[in-house]
PDB file of N, CA and C in Angstrom:
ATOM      1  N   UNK A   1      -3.719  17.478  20.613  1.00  0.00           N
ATOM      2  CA  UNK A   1      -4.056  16.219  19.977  1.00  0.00           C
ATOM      3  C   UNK A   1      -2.774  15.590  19.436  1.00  0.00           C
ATOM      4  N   UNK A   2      -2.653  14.313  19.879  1.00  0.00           N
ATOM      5  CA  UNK A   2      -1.263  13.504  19.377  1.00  0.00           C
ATOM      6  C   UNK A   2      -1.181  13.423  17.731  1.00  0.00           C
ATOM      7  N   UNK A   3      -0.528  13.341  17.258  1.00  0.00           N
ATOM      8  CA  UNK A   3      -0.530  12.535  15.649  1.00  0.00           C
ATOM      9  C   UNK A   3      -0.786  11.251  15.474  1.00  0.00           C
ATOM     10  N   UNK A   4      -0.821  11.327  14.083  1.00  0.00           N
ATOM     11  CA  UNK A   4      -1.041   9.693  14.073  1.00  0.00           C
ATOM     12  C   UNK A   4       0.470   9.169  14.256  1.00  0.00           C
ATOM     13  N   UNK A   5       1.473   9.379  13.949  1.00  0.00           N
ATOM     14  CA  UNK A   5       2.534   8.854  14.060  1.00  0.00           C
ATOM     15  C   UNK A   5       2.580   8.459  15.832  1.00  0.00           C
ATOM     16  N   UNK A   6       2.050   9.071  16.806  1.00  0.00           N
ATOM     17  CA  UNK A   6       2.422   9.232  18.062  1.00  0.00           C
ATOM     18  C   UNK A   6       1.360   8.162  18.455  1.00  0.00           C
ATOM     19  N   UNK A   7      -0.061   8.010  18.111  1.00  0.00           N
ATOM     20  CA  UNK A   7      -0.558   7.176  18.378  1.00  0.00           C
ATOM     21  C   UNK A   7      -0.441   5.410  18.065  1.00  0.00           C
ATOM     22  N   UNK A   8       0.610   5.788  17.048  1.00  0.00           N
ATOM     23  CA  UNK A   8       0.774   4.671  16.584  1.00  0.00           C
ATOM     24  C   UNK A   8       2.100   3.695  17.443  1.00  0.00           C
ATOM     25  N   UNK A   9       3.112   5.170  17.567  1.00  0.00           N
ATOM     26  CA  UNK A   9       4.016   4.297  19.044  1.00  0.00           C
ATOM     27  C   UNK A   9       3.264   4.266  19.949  1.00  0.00           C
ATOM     28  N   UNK A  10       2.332   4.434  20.392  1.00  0.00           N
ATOM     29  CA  UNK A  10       1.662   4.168  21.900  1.00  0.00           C
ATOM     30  C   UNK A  10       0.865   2.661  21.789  1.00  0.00           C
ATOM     31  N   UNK A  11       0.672   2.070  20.805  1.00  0.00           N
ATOM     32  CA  UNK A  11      -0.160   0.902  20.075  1.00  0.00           C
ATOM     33  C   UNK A  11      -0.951   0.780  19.626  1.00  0.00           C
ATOM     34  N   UNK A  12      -1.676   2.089  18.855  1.00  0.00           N
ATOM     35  CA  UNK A  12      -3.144   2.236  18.241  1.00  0.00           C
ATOM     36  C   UNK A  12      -2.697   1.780  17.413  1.00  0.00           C
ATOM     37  N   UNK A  13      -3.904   1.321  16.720  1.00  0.00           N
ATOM     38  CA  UNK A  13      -4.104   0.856  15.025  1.00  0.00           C
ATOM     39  C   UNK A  13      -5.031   1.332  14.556  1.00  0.00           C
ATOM     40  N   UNK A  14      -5.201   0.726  13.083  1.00  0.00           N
ATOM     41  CA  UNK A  14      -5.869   1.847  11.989  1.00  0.00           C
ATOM     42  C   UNK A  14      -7.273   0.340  12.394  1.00  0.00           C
ATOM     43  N   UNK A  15      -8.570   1.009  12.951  1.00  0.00           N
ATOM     44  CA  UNK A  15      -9.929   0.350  13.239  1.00  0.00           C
ATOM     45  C   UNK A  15     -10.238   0.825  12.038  1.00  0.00           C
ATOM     46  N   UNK A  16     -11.284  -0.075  11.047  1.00  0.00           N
ATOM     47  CA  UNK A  16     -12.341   0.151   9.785  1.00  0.00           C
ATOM     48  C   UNK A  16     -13.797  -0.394  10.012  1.00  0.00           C
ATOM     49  N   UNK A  17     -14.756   0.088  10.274  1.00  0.00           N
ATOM     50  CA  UNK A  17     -16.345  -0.273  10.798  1.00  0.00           C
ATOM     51  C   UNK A  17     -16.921   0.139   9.452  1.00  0.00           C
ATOM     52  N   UNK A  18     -17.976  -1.011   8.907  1.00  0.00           N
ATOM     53  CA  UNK A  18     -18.718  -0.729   8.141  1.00  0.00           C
ATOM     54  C   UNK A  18     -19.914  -0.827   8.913  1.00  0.00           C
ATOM     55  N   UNK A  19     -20.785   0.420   8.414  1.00  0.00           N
ATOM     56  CA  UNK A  19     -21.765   0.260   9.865  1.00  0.00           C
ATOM     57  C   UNK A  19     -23.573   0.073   8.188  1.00  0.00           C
ATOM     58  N   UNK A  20     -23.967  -0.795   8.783  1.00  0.00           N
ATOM     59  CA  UNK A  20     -25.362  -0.910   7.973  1.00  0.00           C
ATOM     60  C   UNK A  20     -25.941  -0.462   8.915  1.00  0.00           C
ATOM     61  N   UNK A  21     -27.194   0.476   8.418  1.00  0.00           N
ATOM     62  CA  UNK A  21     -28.368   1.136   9.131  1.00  0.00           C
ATOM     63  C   UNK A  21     -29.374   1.326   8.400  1.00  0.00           C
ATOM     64  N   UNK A  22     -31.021   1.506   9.311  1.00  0.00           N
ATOM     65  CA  UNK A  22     -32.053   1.817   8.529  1.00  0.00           C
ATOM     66  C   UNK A  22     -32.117   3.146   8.391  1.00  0.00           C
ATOM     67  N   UNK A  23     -32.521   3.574   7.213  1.00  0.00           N
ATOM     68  CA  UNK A  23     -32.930   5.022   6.935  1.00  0.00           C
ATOM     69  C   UNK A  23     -34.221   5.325   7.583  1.00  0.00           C
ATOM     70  N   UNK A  24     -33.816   6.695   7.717  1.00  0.00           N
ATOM     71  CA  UNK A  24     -35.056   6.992   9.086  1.00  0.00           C
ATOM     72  C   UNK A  24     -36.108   6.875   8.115  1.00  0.00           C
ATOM     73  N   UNK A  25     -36.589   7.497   7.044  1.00  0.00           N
ATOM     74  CA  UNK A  25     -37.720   7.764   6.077  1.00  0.00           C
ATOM     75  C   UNK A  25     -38.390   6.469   5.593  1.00  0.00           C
ATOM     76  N   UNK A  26     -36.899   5.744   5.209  1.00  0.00           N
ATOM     77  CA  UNK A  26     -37.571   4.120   4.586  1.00  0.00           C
ATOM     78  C   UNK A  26     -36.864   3.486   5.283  1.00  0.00           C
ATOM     79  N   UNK A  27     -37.098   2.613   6.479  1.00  0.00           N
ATOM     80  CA  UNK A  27     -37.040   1.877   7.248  1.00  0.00           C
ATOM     81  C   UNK A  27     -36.307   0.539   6.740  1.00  0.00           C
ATOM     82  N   UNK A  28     -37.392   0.111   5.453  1.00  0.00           N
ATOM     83  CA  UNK A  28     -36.951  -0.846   5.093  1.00  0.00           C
ATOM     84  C   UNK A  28     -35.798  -1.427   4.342  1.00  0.00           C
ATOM     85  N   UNK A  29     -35.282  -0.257   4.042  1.00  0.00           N
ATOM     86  CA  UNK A  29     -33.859   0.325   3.297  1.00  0.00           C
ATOM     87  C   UNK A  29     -32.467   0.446   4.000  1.00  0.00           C
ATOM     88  N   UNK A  30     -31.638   0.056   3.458  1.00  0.00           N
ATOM     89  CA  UNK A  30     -30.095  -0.088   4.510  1.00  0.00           C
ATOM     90  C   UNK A  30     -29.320   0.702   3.588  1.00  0.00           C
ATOM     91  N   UNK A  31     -28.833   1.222   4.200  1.00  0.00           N
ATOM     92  CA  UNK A  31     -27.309   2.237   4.169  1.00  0.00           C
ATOM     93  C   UNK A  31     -25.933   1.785   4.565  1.00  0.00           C
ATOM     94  N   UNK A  32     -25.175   2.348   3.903  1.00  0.00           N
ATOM     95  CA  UNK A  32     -23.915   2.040   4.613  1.00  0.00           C
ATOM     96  C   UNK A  32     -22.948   2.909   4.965  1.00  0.00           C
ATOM     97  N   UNK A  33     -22.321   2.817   5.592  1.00  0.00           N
ATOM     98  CA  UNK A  33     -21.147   4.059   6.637  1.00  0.00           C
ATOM     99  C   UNK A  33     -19.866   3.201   6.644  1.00  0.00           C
ATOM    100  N   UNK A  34     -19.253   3.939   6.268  1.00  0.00           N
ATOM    101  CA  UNK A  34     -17.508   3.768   6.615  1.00  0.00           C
ATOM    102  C   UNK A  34     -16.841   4.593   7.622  1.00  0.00           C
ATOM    103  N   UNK A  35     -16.600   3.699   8.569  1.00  0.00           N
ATOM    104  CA  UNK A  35     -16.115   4.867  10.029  1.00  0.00           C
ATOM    105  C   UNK A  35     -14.660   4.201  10.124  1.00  0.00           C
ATOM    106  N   UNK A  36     -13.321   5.027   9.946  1.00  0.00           N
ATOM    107  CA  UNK A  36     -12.131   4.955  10.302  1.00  0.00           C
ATOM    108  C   UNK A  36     -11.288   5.458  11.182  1.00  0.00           C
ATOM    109  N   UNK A  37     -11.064   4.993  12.247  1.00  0.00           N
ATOM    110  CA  UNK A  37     -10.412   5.937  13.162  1.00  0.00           C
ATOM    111  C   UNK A  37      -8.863   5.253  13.869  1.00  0.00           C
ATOM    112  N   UNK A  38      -7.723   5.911  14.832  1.00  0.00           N
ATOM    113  CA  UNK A  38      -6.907   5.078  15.457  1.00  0.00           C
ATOM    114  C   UNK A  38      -7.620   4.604  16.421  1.00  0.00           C
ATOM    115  N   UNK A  39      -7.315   3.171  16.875  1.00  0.00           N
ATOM    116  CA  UNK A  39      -7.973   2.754  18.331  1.00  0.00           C
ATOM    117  C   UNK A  39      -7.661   1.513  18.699  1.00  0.00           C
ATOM    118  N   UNK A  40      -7.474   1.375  19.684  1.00  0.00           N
ATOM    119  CA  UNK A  40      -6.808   0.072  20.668  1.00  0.00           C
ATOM    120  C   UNK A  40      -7.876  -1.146  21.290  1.00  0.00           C
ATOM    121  N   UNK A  41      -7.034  -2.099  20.520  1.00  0.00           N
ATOM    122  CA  UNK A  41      -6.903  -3.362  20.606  1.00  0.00           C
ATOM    123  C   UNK A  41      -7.138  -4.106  22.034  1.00  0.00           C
ATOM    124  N   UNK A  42      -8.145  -4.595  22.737  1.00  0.00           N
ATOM    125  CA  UNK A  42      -9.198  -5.347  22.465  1.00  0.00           C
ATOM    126  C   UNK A  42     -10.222  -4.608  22.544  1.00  0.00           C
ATOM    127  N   UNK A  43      -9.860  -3.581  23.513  1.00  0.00           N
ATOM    128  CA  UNK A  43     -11.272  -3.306  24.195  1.00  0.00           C
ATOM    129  C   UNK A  43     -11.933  -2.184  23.143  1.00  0.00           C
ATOM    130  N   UNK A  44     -11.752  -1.428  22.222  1.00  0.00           N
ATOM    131  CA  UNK A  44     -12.062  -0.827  21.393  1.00  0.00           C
ATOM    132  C   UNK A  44     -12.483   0.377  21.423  1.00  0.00           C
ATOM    133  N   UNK A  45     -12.037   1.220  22.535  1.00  0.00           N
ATOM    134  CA  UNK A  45     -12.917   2.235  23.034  1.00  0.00           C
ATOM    135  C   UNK A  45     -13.345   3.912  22.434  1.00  0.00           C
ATOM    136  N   UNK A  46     -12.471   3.845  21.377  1.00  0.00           N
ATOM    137  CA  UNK A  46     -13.291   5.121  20.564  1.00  0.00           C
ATOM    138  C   UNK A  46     -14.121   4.718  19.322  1.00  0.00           C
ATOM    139  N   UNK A  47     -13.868   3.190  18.825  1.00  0.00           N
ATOM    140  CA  UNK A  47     -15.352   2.774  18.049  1.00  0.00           C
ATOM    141  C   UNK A  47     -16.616   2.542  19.258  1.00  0.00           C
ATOM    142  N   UNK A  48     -16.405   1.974  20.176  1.00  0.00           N
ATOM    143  CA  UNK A  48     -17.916   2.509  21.139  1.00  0.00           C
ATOM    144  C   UNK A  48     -18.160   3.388  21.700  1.00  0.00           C
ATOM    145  N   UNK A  49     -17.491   4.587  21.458  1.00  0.00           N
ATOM    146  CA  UNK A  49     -17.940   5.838  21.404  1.00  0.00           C
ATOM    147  C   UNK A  49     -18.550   6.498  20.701  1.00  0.00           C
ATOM    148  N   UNK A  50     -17.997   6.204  19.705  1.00  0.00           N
ATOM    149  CA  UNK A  50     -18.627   6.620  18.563  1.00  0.00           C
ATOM    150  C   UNK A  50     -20.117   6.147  17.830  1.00  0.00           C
ATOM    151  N   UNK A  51     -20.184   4.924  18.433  1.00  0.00           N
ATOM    152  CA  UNK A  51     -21.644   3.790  18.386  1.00  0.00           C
ATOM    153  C   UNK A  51     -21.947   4.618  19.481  1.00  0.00           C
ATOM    154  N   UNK A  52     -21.668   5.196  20.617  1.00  0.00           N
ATOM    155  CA  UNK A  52     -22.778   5.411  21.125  1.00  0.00           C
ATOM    156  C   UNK A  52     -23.402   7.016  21.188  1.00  0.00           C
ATOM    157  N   UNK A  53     -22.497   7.683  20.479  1.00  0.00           N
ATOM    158  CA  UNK A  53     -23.118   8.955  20.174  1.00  0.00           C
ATOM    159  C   UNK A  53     -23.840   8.734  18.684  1.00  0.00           C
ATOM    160  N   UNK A  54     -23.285   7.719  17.864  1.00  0.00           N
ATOM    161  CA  UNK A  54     -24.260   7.001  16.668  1.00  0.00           C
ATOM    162  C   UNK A  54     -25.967   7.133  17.408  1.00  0.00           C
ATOM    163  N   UNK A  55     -25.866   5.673  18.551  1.00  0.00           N
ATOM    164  CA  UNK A  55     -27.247   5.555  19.024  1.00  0.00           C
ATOM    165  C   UNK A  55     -28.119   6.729  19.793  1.00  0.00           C
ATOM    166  N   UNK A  56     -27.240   7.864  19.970  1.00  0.00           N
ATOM    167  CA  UNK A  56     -27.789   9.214  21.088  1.00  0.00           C
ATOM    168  C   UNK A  56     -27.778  10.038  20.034  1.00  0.00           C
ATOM    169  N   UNK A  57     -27.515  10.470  18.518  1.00  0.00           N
ATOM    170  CA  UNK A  57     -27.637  11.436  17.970  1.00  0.00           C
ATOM    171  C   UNK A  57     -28.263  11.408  16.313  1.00  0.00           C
ATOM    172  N   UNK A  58     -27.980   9.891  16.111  1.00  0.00           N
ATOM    173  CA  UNK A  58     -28.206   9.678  14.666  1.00  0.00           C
ATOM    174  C   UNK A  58     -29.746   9.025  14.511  1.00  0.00           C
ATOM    175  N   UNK A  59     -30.316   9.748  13.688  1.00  0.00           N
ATOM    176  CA  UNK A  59     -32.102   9.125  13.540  1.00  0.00           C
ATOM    177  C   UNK A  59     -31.669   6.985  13.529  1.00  0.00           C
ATOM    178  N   UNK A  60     -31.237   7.139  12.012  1.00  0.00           N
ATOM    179  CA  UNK A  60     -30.843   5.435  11.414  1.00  0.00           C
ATOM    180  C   UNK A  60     -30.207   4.823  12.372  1.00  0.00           C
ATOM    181  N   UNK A  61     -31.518   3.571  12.724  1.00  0.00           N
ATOM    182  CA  UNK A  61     -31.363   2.850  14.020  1.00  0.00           C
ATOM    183  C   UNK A  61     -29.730   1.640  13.125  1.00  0.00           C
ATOM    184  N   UNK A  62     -28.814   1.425  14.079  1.00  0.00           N
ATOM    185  CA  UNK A  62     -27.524   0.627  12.878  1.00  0.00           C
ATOM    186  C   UNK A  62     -28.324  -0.569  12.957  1.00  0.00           C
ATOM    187  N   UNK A  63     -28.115  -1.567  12.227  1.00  0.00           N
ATOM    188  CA  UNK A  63     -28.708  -3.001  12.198  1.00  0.00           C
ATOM    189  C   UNK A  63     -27.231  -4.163  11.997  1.00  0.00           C
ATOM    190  N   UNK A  64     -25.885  -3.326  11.724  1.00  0.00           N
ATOM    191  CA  UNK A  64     -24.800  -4.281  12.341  1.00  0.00           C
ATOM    192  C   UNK A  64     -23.457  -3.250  11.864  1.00  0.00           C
ATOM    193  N   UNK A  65     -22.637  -4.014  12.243  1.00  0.00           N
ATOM    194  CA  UNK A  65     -21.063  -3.457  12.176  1.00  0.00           C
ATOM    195  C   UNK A  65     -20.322  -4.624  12.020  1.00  0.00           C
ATOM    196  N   UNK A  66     -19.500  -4.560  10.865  1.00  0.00           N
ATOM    197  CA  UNK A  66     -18.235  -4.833  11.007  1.00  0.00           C
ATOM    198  C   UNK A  66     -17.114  -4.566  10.505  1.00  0.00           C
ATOM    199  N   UNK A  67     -16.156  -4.985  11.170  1.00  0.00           N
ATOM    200  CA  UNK A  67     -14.887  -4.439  11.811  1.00  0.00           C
ATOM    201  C   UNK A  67     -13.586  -4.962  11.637  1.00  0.00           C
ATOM    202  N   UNK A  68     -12.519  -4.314  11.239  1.00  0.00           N
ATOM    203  CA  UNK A  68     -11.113  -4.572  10.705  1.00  0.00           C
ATOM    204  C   UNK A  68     -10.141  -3.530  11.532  1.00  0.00           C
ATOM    205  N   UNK A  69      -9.150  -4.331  12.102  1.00  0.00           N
ATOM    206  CA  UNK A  69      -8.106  -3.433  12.940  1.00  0.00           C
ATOM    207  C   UNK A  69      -7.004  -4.030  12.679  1.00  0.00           C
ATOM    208  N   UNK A  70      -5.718  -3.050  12.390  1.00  0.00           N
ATOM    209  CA  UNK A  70      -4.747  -3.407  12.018  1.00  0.00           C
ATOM    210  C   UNK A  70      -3.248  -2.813  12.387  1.00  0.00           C
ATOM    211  N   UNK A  71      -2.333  -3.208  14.040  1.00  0.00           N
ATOM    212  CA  UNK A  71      -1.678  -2.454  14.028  1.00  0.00           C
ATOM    213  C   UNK A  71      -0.691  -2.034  13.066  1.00  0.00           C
ATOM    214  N   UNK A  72      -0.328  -1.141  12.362  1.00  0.00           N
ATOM    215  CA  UNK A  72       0.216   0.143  11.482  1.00  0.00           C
ATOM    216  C   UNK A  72       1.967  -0.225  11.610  1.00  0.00           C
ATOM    217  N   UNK A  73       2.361  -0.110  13.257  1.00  0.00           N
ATOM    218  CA  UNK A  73       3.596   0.116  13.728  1.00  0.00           C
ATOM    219  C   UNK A  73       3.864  -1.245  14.804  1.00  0.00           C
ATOM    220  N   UNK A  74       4.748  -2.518  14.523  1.00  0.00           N
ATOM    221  CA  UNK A  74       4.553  -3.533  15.368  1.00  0.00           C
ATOM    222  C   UNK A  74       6.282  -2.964  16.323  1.00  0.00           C
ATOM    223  N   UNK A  75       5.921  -3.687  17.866  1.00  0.00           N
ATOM    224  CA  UNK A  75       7.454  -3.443  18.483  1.00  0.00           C
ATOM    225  C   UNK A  75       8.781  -3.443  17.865  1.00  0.00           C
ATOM    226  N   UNK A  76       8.609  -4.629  17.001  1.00  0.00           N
ATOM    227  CA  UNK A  76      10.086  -5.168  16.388  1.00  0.00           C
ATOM    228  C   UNK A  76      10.017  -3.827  14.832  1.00  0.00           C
ATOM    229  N   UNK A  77       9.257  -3.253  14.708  1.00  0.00           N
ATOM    230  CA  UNK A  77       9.351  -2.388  13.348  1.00  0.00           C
ATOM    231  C   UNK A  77      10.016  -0.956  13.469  1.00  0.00           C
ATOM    232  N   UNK A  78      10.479  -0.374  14.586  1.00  0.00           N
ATOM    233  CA  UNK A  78      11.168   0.852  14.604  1.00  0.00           C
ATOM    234  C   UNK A  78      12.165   1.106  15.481  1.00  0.00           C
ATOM    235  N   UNK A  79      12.997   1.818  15.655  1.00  0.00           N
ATOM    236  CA  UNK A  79      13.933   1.485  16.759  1.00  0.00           C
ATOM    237  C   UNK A  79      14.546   3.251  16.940  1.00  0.00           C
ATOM    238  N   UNK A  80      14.514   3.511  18.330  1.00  0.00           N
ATOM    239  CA  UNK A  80      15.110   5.198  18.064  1.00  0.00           C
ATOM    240  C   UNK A  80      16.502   4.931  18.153  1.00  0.00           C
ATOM    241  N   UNK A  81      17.025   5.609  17.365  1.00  0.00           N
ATOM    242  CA  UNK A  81      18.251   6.051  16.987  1.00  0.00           C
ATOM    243  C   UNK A  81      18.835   7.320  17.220  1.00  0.00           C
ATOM    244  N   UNK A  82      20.129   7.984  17.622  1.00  0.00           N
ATOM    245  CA  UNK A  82      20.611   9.177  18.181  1.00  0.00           C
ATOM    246  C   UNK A  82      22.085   9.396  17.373  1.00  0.00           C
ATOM    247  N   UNK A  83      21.857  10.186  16.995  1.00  0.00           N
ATOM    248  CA  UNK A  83      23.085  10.461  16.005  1.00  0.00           C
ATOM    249  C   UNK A  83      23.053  11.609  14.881  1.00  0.00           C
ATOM    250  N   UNK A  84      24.221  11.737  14.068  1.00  0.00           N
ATOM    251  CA  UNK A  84      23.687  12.814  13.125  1.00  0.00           C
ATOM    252  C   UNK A  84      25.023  13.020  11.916  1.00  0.00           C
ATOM    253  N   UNK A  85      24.498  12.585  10.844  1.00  0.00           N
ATOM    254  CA  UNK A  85      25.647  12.450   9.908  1.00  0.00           C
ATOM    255  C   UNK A  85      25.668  14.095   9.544  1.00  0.00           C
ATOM    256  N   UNK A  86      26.722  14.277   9.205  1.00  0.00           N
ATOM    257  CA  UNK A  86      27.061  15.979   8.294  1.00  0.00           C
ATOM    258  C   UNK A  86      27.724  15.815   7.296  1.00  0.00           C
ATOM    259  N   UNK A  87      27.564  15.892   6.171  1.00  0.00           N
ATOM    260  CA  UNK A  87      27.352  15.619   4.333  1.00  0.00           C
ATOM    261  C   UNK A  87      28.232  17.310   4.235  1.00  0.00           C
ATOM    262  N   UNK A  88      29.389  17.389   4.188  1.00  0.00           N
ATOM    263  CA  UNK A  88      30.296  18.488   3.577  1.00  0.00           C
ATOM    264  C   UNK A  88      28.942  20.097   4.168  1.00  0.00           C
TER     265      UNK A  88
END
C-alpha cells in the first residue's frame, strides 16, 4: 500500500463525503457519516466504491452525499532535489 505522501505525488487529494442516511429501525430519521479518503479528481473512483459496497452491505438506504476534494500537493509545490550538505 502506497502512503499518503506517494499518493499525493501521483495526484490524489484529500475527498470529504458527508453521507445522510435512513436508519434501518426509524426510517424516518437521518444520520450522518463522515467518509474521508485519498482519491482522484474527476472521476472519483474510490468514493464510488465505497457507495457501492455502502448500497451492497449497509442496511441505511443513503438519501444524499456531499462532497469536498482538495488537491494536498499542486505541480508547482515540490521539486526533487539531489544533494547532501555535511554539518562538521
Amino acid at each position: 500500500m502506497k502512503s499518503a505522501f506517494e499518493l499525493q505525488l501521483e495526484g490524489y487529494g484529500l475527498t470529504t463525503a458527508q453521507i445522510l442516511y435512513h436508519l434501518p429501525d426509524h426510517p424516518h430519521l437521518l444520520q450522518t457519516f463522515i467518509w474521508q479518503e485519498y482519491d482522484l479528481e474527476p472521476d472519483f473512483p474510490v468514493l464510488f466504491r465505497f457507495i457501492d459496497f455502502w448500497k451492497e452491505k449497509i442496511e441505511g438506504p443513503i438519501h444524499s452525499i456531499v462532497y469536498a476534494h482538495k488537491r494536498l500537493i499542486g505541480p508547482n509545490e515540490w521539486r526533487n532535489v539531489n544533494g547532501e550538505i555535511i554539518l562538521h
